[in-house]
Protein backbone atom coordinates (compact mmCIF):
# COMPACT_ATOMS: atom_id res chain seq x y z
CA UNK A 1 30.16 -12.15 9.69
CA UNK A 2 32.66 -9.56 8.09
CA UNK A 3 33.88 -8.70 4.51
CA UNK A 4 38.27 -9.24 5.08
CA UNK A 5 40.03 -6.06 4.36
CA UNK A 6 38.33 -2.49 3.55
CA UNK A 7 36.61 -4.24 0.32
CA UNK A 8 33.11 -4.19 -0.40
CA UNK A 9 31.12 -7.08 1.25
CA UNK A 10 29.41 -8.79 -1.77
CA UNK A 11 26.41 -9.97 0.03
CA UNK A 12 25.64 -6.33 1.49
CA UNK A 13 26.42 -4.87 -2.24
CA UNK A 14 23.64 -7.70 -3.42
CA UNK A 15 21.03 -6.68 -1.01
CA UNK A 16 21.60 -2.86 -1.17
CA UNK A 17 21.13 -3.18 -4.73
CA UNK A 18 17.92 -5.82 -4.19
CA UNK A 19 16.72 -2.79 -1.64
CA UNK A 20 17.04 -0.09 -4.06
CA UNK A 21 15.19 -1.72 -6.66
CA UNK A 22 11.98 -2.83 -5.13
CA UNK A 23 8.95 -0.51 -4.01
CA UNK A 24 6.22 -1.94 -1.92
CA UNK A 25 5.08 -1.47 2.23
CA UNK A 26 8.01 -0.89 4.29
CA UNK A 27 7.18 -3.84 6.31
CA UNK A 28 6.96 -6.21 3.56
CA UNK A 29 9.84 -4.82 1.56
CA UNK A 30 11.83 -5.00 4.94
CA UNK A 31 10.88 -8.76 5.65
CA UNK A 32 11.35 -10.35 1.88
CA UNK A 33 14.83 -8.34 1.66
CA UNK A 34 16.02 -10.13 5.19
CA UNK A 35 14.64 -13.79 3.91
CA UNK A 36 16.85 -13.19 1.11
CA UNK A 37 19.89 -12.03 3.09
CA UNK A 38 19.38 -15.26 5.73
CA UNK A 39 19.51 -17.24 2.29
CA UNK A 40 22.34 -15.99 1.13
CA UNK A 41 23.76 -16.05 5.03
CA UNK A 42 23.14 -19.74 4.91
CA UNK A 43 24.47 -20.41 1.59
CA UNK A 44 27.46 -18.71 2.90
CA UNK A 45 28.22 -20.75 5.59
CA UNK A 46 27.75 -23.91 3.77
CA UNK A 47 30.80 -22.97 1.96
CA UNK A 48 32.66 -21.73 4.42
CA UNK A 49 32.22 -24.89 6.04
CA UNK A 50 33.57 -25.98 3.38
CA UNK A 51 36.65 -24.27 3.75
CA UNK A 52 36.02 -21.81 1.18
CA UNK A 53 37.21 -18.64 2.50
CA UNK A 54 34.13 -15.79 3.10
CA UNK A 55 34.58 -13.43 -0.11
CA UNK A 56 35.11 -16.34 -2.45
CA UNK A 57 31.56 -18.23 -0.65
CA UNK A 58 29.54 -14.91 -0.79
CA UNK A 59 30.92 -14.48 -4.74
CA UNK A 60 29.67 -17.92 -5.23
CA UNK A 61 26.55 -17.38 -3.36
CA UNK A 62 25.22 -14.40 -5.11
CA UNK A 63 25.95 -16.45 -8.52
CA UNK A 64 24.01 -19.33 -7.21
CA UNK A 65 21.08 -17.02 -5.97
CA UNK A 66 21.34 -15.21 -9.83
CA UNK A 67 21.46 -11.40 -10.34
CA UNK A 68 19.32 -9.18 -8.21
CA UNK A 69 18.17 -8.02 -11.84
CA UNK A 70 16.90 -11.68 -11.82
CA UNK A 71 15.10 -12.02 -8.71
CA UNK A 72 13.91 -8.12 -8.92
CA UNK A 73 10.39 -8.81 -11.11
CA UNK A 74 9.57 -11.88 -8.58
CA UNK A 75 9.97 -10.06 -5.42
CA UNK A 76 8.67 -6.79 -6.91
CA UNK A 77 5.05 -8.58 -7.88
CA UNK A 78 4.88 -9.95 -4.12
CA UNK A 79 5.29 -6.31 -2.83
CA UNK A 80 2.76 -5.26 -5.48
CA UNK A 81 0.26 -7.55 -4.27
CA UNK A 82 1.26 -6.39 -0.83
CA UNK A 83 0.82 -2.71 -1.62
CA UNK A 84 -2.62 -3.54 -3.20
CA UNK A 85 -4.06 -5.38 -0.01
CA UNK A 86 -2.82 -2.24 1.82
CA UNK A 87 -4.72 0.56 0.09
CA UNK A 88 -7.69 -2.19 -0.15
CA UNK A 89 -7.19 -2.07 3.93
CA UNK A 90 -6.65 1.30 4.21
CA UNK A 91 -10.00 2.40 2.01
CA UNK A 92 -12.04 -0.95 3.44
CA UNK A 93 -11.44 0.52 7.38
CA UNK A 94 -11.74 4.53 6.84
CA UNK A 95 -14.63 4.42 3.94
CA UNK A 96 -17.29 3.05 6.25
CA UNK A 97 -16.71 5.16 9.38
CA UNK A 98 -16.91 7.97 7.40
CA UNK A 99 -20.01 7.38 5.72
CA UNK A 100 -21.62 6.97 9.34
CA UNK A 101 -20.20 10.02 10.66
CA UNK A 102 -21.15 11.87 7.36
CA UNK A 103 -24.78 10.23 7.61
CA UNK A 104 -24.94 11.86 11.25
CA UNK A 105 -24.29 15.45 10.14
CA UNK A 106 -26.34 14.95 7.33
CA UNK A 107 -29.49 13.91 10.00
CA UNK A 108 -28.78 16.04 12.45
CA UNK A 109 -31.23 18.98 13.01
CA UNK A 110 -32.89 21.54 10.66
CA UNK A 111 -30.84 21.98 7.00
CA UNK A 112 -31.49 24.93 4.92
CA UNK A 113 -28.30 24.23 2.90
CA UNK A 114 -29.54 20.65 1.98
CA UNK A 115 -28.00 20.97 -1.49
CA UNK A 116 -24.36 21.14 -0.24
CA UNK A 117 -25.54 17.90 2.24
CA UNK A 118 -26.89 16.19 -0.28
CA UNK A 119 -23.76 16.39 -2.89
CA UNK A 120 -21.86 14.58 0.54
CA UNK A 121 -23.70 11.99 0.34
CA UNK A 122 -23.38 11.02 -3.17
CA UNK A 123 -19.95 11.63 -2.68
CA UNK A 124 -20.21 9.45 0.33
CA UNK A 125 -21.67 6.95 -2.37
CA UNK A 126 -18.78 7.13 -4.67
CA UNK A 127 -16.24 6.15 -2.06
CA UNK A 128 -18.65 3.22 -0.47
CA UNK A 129 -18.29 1.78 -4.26
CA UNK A 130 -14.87 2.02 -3.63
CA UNK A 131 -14.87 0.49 -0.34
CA UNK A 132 -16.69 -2.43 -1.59
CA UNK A 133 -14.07 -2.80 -4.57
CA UNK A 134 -11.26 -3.02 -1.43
CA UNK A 135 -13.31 -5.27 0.29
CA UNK A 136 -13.46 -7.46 -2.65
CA UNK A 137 -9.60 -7.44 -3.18
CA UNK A 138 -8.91 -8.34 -0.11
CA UNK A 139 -11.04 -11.31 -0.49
CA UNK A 140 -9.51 -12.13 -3.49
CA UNK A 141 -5.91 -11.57 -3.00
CA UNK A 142 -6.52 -13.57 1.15
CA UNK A 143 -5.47 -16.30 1.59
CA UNK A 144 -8.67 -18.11 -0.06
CA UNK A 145 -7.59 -16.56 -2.84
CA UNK A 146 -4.19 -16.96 -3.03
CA UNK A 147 -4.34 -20.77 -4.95
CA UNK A 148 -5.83 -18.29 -8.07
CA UNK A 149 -3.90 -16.03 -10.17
CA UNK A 150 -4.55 -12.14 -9.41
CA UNK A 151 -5.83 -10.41 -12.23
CA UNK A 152 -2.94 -8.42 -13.78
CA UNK A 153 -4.76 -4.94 -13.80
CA UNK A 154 -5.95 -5.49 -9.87
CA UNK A 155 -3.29 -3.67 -8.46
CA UNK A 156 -3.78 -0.53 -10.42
CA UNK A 157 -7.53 -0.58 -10.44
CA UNK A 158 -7.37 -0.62 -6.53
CA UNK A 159 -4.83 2.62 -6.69
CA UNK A 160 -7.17 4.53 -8.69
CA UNK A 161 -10.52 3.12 -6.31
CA UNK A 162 -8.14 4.23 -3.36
CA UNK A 163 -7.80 7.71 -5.19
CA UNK A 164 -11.08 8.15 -6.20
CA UNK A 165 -12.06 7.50 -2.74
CA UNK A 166 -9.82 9.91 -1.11
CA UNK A 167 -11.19 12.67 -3.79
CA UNK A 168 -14.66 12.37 -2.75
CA UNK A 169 -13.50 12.33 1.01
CA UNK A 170 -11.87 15.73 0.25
CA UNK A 171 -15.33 16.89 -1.59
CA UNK A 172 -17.43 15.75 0.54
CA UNK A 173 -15.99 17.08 3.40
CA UNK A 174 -15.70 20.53 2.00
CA UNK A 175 -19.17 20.74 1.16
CA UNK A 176 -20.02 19.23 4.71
CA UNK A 177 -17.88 21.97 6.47
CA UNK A 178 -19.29 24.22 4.06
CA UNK A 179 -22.98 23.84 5.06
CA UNK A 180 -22.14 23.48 8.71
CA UNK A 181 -20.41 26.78 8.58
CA UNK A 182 -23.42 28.82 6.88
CA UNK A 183 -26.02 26.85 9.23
CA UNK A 184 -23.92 28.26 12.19
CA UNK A 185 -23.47 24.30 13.34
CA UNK A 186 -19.64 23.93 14.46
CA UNK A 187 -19.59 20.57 16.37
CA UNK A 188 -20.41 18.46 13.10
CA UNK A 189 -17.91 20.70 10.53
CA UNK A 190 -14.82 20.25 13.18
CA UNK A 191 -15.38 16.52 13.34
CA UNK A 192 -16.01 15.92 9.58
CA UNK A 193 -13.50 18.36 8.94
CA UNK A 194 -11.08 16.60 10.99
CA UNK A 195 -11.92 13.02 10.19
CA UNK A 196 -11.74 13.36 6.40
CA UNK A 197 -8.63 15.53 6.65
CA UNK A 198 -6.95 12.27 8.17
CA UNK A 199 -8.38 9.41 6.47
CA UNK A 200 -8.35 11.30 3.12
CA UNK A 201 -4.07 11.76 3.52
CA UNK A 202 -4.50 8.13 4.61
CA UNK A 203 -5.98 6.54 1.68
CA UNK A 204 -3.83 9.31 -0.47
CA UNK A 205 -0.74 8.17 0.09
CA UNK A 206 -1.42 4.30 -0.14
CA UNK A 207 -3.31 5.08 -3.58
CA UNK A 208 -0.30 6.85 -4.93
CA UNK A 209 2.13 4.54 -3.46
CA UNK A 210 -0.21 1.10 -4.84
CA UNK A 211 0.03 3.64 -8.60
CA UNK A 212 3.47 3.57 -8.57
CA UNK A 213 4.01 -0.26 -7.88
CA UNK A 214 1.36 -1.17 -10.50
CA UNK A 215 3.69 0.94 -13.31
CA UNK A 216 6.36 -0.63 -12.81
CA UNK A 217 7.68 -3.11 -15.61
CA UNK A 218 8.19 -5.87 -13.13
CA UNK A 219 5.14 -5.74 -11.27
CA UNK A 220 3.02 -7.87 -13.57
CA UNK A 221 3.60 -10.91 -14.75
């Protein structure tokens, strides 16, 4: 289906405009913006069939759809949601293999710099409370829990979980590498080093992407 002539094609102009608008997981943003294109592809062709030649059906399909202003706040609340689940995922999967591997250079062998060691694993404590609070929203925000309303501050309150986590990664894998360094023990600082270098940029990034959904004006209802 083309636009006739070198004129903008109103349904692309609708959808670049719907695209620019909306923040929220590539994936998701990428599959809500191409249900609403097929919608407005159908509506097309109903007029069209119609006789109505293609500019004058998109015009009138984008009116009967309403503004992308309009549908902005609905779509951008899904890919809120979305983005929450994400970071939830994110923290629920890297928070818990950490804390093992963490436990296992805590354990292992003689420790004459327990005090570093031991401010890991409180850290290591901090971000299992945040893995739990990911856990949680994912339960609630599943499918289960999809017939009740999601608490309007969920969204941001998993960001900051998600950042806090990702701090005490970064803490607690300093003062890991740190002790492994002065104890002379390099296996155990490479591997925690390494780990929480990855899952910390991880669970980073989704935090800060989940913070900046949950600002914006349309995210909540």
């Amino acid at each position: 289906m083309s636009a006739v002539g070198q004129d903008a094609d109103p349904i692309e102009d609708y959808v670049t405009a719907l695209e620019a608008a909306l923040h929220g997981p590539s994936r998701d943003k990428a599959r809500l913006v191409e249900e609403i294109r097929g919608g407005l592809c159908d509506t097309v062709a109903a007029h069209t069939g119609d006789g109505t030649p293609y500019r004058h059906a998109a015009r009138r399909a984008v009116r009967e759809f309403g503004t992308a202003d309009e549908l902005v706040p609905g779509c951008q609340r899904e890919l809120t949601i979305a983005q929450a689940r994400h970071t939830a995922r994110t923290a629920a999967l890297t928070v818990p293999f950490l804390i093992a591997c963490w436990f296992l250079v805590r354990t292992a062998g003689p420790d004459p710099y327990w005090p570093l060691r031991l401010l890991a694993v409180h850290l290591a404590g901090v971000a299992a409370a945040a893995g739990l609070l990911a856990a949680a929203t994912l339960a609630a925000t599943g499918s289960p829990g999809r017939r009740l309303p999601t608490p309007r501050r969920l969204p941001l309150a998993v960001a900051w979980a998600g950042t806090t986590a990702s701090l005490a990664m970064a803490v607690a894998s300093v003062a890991l590498v740190t002790a492994s360094a002065l104890a002379g023990d390099w296996t155990p600082m490479v591997l925690a080093g390494a780990l929480t270098a990855a899952s910390h940029g991880m669970v980073a990034a989704s935090a800060r992407a989940c913070r900046r959904c949950a600002r914006l004006p349309s995210a909540t209802p």
